[in-house]
Protein backbone atom coordinates (compact mmCIF):
# COMPACT_ATOMS: atom_id res chain seq x y z
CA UNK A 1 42.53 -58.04 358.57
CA UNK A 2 42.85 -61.99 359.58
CA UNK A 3 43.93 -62.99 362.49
CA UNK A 4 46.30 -66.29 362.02
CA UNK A 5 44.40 -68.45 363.94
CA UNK A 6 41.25 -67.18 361.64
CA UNK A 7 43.64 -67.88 358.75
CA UNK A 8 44.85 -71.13 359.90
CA UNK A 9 41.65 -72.95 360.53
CA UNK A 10 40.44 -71.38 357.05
CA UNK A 11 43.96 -73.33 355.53
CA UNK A 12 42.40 -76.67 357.84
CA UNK A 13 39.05 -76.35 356.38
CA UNK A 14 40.95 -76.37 352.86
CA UNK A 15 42.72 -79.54 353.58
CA UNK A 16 40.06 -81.32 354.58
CA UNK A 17 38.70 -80.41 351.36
CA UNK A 18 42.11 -81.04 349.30
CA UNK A 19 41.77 -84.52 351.48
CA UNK A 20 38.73 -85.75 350.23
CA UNK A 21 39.79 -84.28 346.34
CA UNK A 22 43.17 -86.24 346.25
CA UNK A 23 41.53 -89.53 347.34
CA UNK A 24 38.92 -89.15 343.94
CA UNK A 25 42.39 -88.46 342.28
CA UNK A 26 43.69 -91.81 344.06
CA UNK A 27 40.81 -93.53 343.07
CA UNK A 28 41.43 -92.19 339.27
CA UNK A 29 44.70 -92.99 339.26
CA UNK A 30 43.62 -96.53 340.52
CA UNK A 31 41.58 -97.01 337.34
CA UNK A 32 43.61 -96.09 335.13
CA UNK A 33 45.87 -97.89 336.08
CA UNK A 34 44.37 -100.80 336.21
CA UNK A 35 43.01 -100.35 332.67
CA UNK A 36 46.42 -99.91 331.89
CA UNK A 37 47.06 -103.26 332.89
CA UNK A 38 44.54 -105.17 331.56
CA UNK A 39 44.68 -103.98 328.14
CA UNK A 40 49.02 -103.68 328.04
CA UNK A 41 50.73 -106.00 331.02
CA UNK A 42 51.55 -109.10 328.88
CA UNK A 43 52.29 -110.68 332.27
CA UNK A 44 48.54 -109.64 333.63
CA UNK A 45 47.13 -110.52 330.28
CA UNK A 46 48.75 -114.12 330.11
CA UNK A 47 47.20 -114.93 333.97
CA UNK A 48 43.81 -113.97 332.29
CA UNK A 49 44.03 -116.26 329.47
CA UNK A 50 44.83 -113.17 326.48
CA UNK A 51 47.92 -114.42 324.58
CA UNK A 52 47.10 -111.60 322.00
CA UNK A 53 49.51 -109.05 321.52
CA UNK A 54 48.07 -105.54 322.77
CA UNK A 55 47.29 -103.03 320.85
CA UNK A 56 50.91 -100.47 321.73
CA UNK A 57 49.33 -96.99 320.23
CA UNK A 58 46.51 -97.53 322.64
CA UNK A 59 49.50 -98.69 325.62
CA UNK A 60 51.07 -95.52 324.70
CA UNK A 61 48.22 -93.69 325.03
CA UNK A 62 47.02 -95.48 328.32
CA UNK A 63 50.23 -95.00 329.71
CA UNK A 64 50.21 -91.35 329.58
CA UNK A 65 46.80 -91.08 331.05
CA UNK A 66 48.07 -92.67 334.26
CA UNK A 67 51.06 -90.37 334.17
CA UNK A 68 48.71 -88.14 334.08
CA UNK A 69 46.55 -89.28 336.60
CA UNK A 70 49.58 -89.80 339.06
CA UNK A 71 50.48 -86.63 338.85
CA UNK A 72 47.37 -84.99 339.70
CA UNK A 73 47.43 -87.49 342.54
CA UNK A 74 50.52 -86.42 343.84
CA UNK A 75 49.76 -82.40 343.52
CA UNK A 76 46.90 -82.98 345.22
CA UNK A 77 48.31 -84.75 348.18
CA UNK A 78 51.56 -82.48 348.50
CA UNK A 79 48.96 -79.43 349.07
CA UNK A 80 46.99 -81.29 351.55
CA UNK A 81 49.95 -81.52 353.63
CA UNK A 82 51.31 -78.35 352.95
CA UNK A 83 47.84 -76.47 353.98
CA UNK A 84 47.02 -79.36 356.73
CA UNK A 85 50.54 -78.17 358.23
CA UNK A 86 50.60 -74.31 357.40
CA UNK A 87 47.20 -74.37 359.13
CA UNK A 88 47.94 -76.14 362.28
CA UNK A 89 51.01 -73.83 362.60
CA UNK A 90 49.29 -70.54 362.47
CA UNK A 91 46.44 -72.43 364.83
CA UNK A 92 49.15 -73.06 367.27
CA UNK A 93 49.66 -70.33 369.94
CA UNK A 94 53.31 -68.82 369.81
CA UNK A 95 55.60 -67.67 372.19
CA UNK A 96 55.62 -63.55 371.46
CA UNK A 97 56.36 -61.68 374.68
């Protein structure tokens, strides 16, 4: 069997890796939701010079790809922490006599 120390830096090696995966999933979330805005924000879209009315099936759609998007995000982050902090637990040495 594992030791926990063997099992906790294998949980810190998976963080790192969850780290670097939730920041493409920031960067995703980033685009879409900036698509999001330039195609639906009639606020954004006025500040550009488009006084057209968007297209609101395509909104629709747009805004539940950056749902989407955030929520991947946001799964992806929590289990960073979780396995950043589950790792560096079992890492740490503890007090058994």
């Amino acid at each position: 069997m594992l030791s926990d120390s063997t099992k906790g830096f294998v949980l810190v090696a998976l963080s790192i890796l969850l780290l670097q995966l939730s920041m493409e999933m920031m960067q995703n979330h980033d685009d879409a939701e900036r698509e999001y805005q330039t195609a639906c924000d009639l606020e954004y879209r006025a500040l550009m010079g488009n006084i057209s009315m968007p297209d609101w099936e395509l909104c629709n759609e747009l805004d539940q790809h950056r749902s989407r998007k955030a929520a991947l995000f946001m799964i992806t982050l929590a289990s960073f922490v979780i396995t950043g902090l589950v790792g560096t637990v079992m890492i740490l040495p503890s007090n058994e006599d």
